[in-house]
Protein backbone atom coordinates (compact mmCIF):
# COMPACT_ATOMS: atom_id res chain seq x y z
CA UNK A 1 93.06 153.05 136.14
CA UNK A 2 90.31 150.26 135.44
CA UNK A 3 90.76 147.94 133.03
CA UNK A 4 88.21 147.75 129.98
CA UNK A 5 86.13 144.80 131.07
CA UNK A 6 85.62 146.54 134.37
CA UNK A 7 82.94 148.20 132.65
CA UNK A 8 79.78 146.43 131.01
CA UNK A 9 80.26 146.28 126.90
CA UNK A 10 77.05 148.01 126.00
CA UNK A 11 78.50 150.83 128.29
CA UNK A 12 81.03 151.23 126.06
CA UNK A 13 78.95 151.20 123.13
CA UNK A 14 77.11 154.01 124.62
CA UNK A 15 80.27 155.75 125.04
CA UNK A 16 81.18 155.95 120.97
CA UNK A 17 77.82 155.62 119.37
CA UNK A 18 77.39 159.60 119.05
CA UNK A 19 80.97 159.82 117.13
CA UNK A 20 81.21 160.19 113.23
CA UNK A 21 83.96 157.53 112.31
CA UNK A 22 84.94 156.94 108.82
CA UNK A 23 87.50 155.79 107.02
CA UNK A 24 90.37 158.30 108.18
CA UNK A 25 89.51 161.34 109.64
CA UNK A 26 89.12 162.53 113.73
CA UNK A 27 85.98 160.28 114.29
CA UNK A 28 88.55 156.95 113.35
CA UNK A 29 91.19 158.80 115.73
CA UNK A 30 88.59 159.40 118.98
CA UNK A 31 87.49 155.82 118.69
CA UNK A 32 91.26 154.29 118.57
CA UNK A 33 92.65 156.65 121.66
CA UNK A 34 89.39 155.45 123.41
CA UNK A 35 90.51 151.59 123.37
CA UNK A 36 94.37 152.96 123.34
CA UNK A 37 93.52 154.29 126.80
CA UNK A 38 92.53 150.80 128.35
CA UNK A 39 95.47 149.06 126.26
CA UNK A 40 98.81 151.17 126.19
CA UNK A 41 100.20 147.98 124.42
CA UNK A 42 98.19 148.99 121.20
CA UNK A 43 100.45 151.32 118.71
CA UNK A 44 99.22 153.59 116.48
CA UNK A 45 100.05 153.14 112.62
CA UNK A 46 99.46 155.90 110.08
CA UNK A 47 99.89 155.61 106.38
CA UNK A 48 99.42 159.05 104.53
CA UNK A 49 96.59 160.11 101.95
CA UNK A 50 98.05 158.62 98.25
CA UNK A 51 100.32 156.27 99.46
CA UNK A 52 100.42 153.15 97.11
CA UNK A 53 98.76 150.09 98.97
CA UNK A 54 98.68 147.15 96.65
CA UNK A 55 96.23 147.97 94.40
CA UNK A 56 94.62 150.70 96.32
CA UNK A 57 95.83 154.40 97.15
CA UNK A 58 95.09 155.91 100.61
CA UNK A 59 92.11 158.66 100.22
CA UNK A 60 92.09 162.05 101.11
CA UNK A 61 91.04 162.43 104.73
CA UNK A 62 87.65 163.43 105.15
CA UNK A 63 86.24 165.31 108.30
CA UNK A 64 83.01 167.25 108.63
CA UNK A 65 81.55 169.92 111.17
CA UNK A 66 77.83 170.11 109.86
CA UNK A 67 75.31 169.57 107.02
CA UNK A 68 71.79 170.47 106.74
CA UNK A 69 69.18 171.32 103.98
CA UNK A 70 67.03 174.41 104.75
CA UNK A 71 63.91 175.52 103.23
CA UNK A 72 64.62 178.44 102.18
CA UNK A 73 60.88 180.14 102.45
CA UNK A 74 59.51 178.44 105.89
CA UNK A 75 63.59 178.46 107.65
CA UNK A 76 63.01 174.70 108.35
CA UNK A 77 66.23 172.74 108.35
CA UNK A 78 66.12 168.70 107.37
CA UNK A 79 68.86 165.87 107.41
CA UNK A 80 70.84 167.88 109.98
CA UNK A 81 74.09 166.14 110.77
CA UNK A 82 73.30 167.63 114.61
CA UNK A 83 70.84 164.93 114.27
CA UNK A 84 72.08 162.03 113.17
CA UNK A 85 75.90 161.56 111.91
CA UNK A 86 73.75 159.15 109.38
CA UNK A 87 72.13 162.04 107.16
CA UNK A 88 75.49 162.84 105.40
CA UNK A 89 76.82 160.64 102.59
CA UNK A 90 80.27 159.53 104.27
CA UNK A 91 82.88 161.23 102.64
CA UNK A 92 80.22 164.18 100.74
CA UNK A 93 82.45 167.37 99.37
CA UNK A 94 81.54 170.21 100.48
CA UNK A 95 78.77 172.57 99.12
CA UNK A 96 77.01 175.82 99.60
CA UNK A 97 74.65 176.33 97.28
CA UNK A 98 70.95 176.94 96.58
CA UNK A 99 68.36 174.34 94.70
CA UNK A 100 65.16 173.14 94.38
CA UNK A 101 63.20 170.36 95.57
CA UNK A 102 63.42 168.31 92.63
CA UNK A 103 67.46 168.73 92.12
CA UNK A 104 67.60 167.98 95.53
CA UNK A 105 66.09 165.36 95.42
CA UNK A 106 68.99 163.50 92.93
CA UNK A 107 71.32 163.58 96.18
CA UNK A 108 68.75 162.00 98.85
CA UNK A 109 68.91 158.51 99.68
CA UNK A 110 66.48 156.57 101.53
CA UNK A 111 65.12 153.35 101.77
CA UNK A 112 61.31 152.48 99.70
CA UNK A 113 61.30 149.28 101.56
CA UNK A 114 62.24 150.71 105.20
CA UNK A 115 60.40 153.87 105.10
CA UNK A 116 60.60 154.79 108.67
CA UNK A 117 64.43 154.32 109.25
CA UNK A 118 67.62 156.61 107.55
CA UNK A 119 70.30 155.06 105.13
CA UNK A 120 74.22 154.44 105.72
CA UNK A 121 75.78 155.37 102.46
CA UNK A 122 79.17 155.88 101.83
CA UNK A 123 81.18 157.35 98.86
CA UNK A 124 84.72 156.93 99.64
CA UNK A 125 85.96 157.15 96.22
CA UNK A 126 84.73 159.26 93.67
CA UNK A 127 83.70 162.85 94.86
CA UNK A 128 80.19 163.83 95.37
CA UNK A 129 78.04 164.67 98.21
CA UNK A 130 74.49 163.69 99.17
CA UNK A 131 72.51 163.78 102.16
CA UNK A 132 70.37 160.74 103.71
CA UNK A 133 66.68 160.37 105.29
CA UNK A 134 63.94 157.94 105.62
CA UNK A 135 61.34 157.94 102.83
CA UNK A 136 59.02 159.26 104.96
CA UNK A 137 60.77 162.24 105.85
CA UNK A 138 61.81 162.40 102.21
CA UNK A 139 58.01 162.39 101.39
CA UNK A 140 57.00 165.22 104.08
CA UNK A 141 59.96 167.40 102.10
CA UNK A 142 57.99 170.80 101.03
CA UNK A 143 58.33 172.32 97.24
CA UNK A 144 60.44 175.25 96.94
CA UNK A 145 64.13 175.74 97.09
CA UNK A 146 66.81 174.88 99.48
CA UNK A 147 69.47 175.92 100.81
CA UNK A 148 72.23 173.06 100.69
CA UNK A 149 75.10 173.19 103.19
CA UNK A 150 77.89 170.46 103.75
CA UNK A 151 80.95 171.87 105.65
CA UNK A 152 83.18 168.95 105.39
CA UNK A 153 87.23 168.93 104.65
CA UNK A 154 89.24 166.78 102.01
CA UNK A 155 92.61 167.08 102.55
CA UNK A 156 95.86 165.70 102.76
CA UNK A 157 95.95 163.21 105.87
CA UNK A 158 96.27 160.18 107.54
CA UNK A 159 94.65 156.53 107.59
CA UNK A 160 94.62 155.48 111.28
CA UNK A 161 94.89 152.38 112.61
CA UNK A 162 96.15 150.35 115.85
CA UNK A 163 97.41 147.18 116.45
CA UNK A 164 99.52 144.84 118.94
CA UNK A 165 101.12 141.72 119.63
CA UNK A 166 100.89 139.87 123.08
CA UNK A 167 103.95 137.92 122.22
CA UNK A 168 104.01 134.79 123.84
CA UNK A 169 106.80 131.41 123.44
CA UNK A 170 105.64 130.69 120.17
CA UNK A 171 106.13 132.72 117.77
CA UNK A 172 103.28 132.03 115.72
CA UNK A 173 99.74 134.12 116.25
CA UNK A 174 96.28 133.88 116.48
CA UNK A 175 95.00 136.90 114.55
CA UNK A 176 91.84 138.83 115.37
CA UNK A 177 90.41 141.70 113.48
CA UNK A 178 88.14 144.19 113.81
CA UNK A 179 86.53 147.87 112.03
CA UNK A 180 86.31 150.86 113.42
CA UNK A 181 85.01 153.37 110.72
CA UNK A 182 80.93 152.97 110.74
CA UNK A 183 79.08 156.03 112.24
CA UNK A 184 76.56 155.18 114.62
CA UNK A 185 75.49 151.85 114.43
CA UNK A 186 76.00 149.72 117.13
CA UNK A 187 75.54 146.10 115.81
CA UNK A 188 77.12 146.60 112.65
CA UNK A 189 80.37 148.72 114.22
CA UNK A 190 81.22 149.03 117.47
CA UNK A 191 79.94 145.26 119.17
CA UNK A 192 83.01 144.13 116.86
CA UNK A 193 85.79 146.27 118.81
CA UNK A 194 84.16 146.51 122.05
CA UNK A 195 84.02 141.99 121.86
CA UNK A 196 87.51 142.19 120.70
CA UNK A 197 88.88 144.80 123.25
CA UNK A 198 87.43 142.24 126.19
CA UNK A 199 89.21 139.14 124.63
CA UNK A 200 92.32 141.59 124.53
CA UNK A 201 91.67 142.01 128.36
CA UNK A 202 91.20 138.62 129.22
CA UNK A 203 94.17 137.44 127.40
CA UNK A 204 96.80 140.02 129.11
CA UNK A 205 95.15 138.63 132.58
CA UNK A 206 94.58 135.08 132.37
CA UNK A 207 97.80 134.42 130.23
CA UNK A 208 100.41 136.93 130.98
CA UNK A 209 102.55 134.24 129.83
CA UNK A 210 101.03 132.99 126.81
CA UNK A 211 101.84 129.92 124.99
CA UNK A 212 100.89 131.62 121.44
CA UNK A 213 101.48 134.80 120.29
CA UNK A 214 98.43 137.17 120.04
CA UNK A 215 97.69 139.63 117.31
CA UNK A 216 95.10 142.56 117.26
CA UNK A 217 94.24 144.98 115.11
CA UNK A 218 91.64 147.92 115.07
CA UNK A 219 91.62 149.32 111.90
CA UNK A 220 89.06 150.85 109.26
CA UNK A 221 87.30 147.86 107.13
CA UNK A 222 88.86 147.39 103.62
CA UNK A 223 91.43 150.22 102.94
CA UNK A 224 92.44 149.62 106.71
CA UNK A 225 92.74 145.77 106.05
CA UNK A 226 94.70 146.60 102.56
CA UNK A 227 97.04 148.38 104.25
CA UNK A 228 98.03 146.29 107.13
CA UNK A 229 98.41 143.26 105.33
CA UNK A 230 100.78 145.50 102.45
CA UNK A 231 103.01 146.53 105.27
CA UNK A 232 102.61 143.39 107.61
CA UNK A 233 102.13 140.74 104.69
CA UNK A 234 105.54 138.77 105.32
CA UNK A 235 104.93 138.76 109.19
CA UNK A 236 101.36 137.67 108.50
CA UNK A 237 102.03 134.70 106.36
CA UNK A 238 104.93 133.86 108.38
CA UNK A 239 103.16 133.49 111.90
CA UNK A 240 99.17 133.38 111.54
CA UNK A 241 97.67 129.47 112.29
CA UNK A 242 94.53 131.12 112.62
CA UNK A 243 92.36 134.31 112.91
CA UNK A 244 89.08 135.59 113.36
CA UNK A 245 87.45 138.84 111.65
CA UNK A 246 85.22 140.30 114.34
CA UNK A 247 81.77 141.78 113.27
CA UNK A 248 78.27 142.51 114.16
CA UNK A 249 78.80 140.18 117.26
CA UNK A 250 76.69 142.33 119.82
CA UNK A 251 72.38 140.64 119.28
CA UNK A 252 71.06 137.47 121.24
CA UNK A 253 68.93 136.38 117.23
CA UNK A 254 72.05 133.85 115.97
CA UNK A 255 75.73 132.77 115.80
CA UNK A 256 77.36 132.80 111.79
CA UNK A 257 80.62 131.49 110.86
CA UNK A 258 81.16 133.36 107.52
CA UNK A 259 84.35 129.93 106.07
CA UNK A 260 87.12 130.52 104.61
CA UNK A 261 87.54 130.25 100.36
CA UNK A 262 87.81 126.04 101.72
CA UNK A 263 86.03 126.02 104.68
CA UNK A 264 89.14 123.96 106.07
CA UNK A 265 91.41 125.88 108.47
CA UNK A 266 92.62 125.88 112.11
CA UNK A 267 90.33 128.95 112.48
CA UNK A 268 87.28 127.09 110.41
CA UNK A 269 87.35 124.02 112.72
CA UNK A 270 87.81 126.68 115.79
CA UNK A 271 85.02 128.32 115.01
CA UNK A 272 83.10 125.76 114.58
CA UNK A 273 84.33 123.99 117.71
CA UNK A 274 83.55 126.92 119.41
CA UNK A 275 79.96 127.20 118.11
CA UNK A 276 79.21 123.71 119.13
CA UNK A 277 75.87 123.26 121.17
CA UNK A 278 74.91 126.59 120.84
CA UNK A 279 71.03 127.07 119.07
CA UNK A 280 70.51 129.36 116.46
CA UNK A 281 74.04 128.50 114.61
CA UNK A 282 73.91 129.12 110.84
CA UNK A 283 77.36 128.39 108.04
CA UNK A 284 77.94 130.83 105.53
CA UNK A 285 80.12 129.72 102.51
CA UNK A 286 82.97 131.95 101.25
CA UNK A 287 80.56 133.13 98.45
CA UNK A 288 78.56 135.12 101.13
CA UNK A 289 81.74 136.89 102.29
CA UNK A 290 81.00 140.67 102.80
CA UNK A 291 83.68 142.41 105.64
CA UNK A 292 87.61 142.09 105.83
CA UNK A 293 87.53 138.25 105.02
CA UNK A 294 87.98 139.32 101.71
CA UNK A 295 90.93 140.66 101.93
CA UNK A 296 92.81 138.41 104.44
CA UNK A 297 91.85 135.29 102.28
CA UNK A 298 92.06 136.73 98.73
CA UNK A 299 94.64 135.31 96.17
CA UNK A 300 98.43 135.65 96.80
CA UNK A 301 97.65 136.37 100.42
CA UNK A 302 95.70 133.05 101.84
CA UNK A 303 95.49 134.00 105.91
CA UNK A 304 94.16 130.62 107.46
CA UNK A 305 90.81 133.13 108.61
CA UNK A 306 87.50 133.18 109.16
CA UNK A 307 84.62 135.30 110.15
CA UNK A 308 82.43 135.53 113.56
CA UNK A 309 78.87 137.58 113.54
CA UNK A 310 75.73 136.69 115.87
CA UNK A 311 73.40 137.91 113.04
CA UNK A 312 75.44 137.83 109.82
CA UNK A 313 75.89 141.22 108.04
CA UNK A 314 73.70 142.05 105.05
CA UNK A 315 71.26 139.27 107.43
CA UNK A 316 69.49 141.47 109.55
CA UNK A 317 66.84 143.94 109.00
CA UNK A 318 68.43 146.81 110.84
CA UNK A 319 72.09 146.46 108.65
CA UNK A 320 73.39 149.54 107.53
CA UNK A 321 70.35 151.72 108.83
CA UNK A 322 69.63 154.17 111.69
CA UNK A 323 67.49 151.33 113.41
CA UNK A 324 70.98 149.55 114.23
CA UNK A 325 71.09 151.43 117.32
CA UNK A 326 71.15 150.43 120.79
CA UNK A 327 68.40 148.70 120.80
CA UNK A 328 69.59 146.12 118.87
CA UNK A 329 72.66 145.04 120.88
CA UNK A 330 72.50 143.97 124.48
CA UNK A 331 75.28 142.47 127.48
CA UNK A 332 73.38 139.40 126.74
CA UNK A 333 74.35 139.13 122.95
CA UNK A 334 77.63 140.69 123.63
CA UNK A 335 78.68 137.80 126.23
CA UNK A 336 78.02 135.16 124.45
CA UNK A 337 79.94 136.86 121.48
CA UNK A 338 82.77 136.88 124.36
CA UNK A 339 82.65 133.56 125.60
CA UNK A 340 83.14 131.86 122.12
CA UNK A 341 86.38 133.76 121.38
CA UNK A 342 87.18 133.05 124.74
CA UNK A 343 86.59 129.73 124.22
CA UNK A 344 88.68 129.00 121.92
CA UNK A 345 91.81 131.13 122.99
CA UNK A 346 91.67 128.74 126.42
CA UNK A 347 91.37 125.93 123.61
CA UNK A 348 94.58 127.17 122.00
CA UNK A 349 96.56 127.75 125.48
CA UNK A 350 95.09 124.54 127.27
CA UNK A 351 96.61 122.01 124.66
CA UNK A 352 96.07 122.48 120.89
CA UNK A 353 97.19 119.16 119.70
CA UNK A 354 96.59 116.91 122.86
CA UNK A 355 98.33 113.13 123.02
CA UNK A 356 97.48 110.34 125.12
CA UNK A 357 101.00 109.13 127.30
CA UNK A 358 99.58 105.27 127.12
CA UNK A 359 98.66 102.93 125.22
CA UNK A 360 95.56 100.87 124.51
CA UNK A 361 92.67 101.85 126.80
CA UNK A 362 93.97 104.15 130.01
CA UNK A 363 92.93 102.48 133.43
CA UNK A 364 90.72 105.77 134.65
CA UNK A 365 89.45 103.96 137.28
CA UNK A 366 92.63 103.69 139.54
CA UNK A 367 93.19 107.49 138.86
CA UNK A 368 89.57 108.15 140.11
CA UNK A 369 88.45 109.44 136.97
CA UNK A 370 86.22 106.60 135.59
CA UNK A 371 83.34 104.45 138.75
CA UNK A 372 85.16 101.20 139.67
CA UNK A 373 81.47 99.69 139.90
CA UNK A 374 80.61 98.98 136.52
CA UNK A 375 76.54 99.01 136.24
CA UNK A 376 73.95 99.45 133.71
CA UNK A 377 72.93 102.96 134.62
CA UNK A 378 76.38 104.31 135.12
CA UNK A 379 78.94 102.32 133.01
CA UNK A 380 79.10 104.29 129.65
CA UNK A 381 76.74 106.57 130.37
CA UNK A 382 78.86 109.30 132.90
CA UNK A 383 82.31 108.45 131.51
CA UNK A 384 81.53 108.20 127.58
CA UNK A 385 82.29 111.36 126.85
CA UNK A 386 85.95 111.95 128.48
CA UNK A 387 86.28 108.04 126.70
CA UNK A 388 85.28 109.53 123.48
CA UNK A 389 87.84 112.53 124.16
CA UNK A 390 90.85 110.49 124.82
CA UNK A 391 89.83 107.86 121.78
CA UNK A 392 90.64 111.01 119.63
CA UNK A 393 94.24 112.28 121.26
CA UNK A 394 96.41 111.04 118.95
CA UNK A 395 98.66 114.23 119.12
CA UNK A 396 97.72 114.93 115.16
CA UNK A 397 93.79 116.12 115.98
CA UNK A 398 93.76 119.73 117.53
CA UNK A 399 91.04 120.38 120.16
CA UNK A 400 89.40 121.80 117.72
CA UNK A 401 89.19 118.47 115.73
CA UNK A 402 88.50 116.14 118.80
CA UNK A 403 85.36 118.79 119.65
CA UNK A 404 83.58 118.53 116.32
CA UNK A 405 84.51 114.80 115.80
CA UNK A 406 82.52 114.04 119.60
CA UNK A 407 79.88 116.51 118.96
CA UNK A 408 80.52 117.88 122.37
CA UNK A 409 80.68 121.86 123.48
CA UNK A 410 84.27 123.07 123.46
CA UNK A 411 83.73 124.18 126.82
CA UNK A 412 83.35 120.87 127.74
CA UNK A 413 86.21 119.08 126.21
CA UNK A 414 88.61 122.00 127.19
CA UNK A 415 86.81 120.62 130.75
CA UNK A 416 87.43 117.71 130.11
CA UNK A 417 91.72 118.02 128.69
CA UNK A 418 92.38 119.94 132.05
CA UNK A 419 91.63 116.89 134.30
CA UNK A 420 93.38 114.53 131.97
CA UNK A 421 96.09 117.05 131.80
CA UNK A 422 96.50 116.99 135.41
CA UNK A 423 96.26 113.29 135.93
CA UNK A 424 99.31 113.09 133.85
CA UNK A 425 97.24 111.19 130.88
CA UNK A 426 97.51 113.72 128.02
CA UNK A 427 100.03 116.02 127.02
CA UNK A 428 100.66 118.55 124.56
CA UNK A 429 102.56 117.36 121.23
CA UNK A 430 103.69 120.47 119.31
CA UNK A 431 106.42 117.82 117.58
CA UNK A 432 104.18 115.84 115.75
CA UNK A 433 105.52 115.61 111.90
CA UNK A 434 101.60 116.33 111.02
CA UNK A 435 101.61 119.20 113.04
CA UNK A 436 105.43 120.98 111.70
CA UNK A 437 104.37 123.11 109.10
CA UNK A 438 101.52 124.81 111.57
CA UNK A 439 103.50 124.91 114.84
């Protein structure tokens, strides 16, 4: 069988952007056995409709075969879930009744400022049903009555989610997270999983044998998040030193680090490492938070985590809306996504917390690694930065550190490590007394 990044990543957007995922329900089960089938190492975890999670309770699961509205004078159907799995309020009871226009109208939501594109609403929580269109449809909408049809199922069920753990000779983890319960929006839902399923594959190839463990989970945003870290908290807190909520990581506009409550862990520094010398980079403090960074950093649980977008949720004009379709994401966007998280997993496995062997200054020219003819043009200016690199590996800075303190690409100091590495300059120092409580 081919392996998941034998395929381009907008190809496998394409391949899930017609299903109706939710929270629970057979739409959240399609999209799991679709990345279960390119990684047998994932495992399925279930947790069933009222159990207690924290402060939360597991819904009812929610699955739905159609909805439409029909005139009931001309025959004319509107907000047909055949059309778009967007028209339906996520988690709508269902109904089969007759109205008018103006009743109606109380359970159609649209956007005044976006007139051309349809709504994502949800309603996860308190039951009630309501259908979705763009204001212009809304507007076209002829007087009468309707006929109002949702044939949707609550019912005792499941909350699906998958996760696994490339273990590797430490036993603590890099973390990465992702949703997979939006309907069909391709920005917003499935560039997360599809990034996060290629990292997954390029881990299991280029480190079979990893130096850190490797933790991923696929799981539905909030609820799903609530309830992995209520069976998984202990292990969690135990092992993370750094993870990375996935989102909205699939458009060429701009790269957002969404910080931790402090803006000051492992994963902080990584991602900003990892952003380094890339245009179009924006910061967003903890007070913009908006996906499952909430959760993995809220009070009593603390995960040293971050989150990645290209164009921040809530940031772009397409968010939440029938426009985010596949227009919006492209192999370009999606790469670079890629390469960052890629980035800094080599960072991790290359040499976290890299220590120069000598001291004072290290004599690079007899190891052919710094031109014996010192001259104007050449003396600082094609050896300063692997200078600058070493003047920083103390063992106590990570990569991470050392890439933010030289201003240089983590690509290039990652470069840079693997020749000193091999020249038998720096090593790694997981012993440092700094470093204990992390490693």
């Amino acid at each position: 069988m081919k392996s998941f990044s034998d395929f381009s990543m907008v190809s496998h957007i394409k391949n899930l952007f017609d299903i109706c995922r939710s929270i629970t329900g057979n739409g959240a089960r399609k999209t799991l056995n679709y990345f279960e089938k390119f990684h047998p190492e994932l495992e399925r975890i279930k947790f069933a409709s009222f159990t207690k999670v924290f402060d939360w309770e597991i819904p009812l699961e929610w699955n739905i075969k159609d909805s439409y509205i029909e005139h009931i004078e001309t025959g004319q159907q509107f907000a047909k879930f055949s059309d778009s799995n967007l028209h339906i309020v996520s988690y709508s009871e269902p109904i089969n009744t007759i109205m008018d226009l103006e009743e109606l109208k109380k359970h159609i939501h649209t956007l005044e400022d976006q007139p051309k594109w349809i709504p994502y609403v949800t309603s996860y929580y308190r039951k009630q049903w309501g259908f979705c269109l763009s204001e212009e449809a809304k507007q076209k909408l002829p007087k009468g009555n309707y006929k109002v049809v949702v044939d949707s199922k609550l019912e005792k069920g499941f909350l699906d989610l998958s996760h696994c753990i490339l273990e590797g000779k430490l036993k603590k983890e890099i973390f990465f997270s992702t949703y997979i319960c939006h309907p069909s929006m391709a920005n917003n839902e499935l560039s997360g999983p599809v990034v996060t399923s290629q990292l997954l594959d390029y881990i299991k190839n280029k480190y079979p044998n990893p130096n850190f463990s490797y933790r991923f989970v696929f799981l539905p945003e909030t609820i799903g998040s609530i309830s992995y870290l209520s069976r998984y908290e202990d292990e969690l807190l135990s092992n993370v030193i750094s993870g990375f909520n996935v989102t909205c990581v699939g458009d060429d506009r701009s790269y957002s680090h969404v910080k931790s409550p402090y803006g000051n862990t492992l994963a902080d520094k990584a991602l900003e490492a990892g952003l380094s010398g890339l245009k179009n980079r924006k910061s967003y403090s903890f007070l913009e938070r908006g996906s499952d960074e909430r959760q993995y950093c809220s009070p009593g649980i603390n995960l040293p985590l971050c989150t990645f977008c290209r164009s921040k949720f809530g940031e772009y004009p397409e968010y939440h809306t029938s426009a985010d379709n596949l227009d919006v994401v492209n192999e370009k966007g999606l790469l670079g996504s890629f390469q960052v998280l890629k980035n800094i997993v080599d960072a991790f496995e290359i040499c976290l917390f890299p220590k120069v062997l000598v001291k004072g200054e290290p004599q690079l020219g007899k190891r052919n690694l710094y031109p014996n003819l010192s001259k104007k043009q050449n003396s600082r200016r094609d050896s300063q930065s692997r200078m600058d690199i070493i003047a920083f590996c103390n063992g106590k800075n990570s990569i991470f550190e050392i890439c933010n303190l030289t201003k240089l690409p983590l690509s290039a100091v990652i470069d840079e490590l693997e020749i000193l590495i091999k020249a038998g300059l720096v090593v790694e120092n997981f012993n440092n007394q700094s470093t204990n409580g992390l490693i």
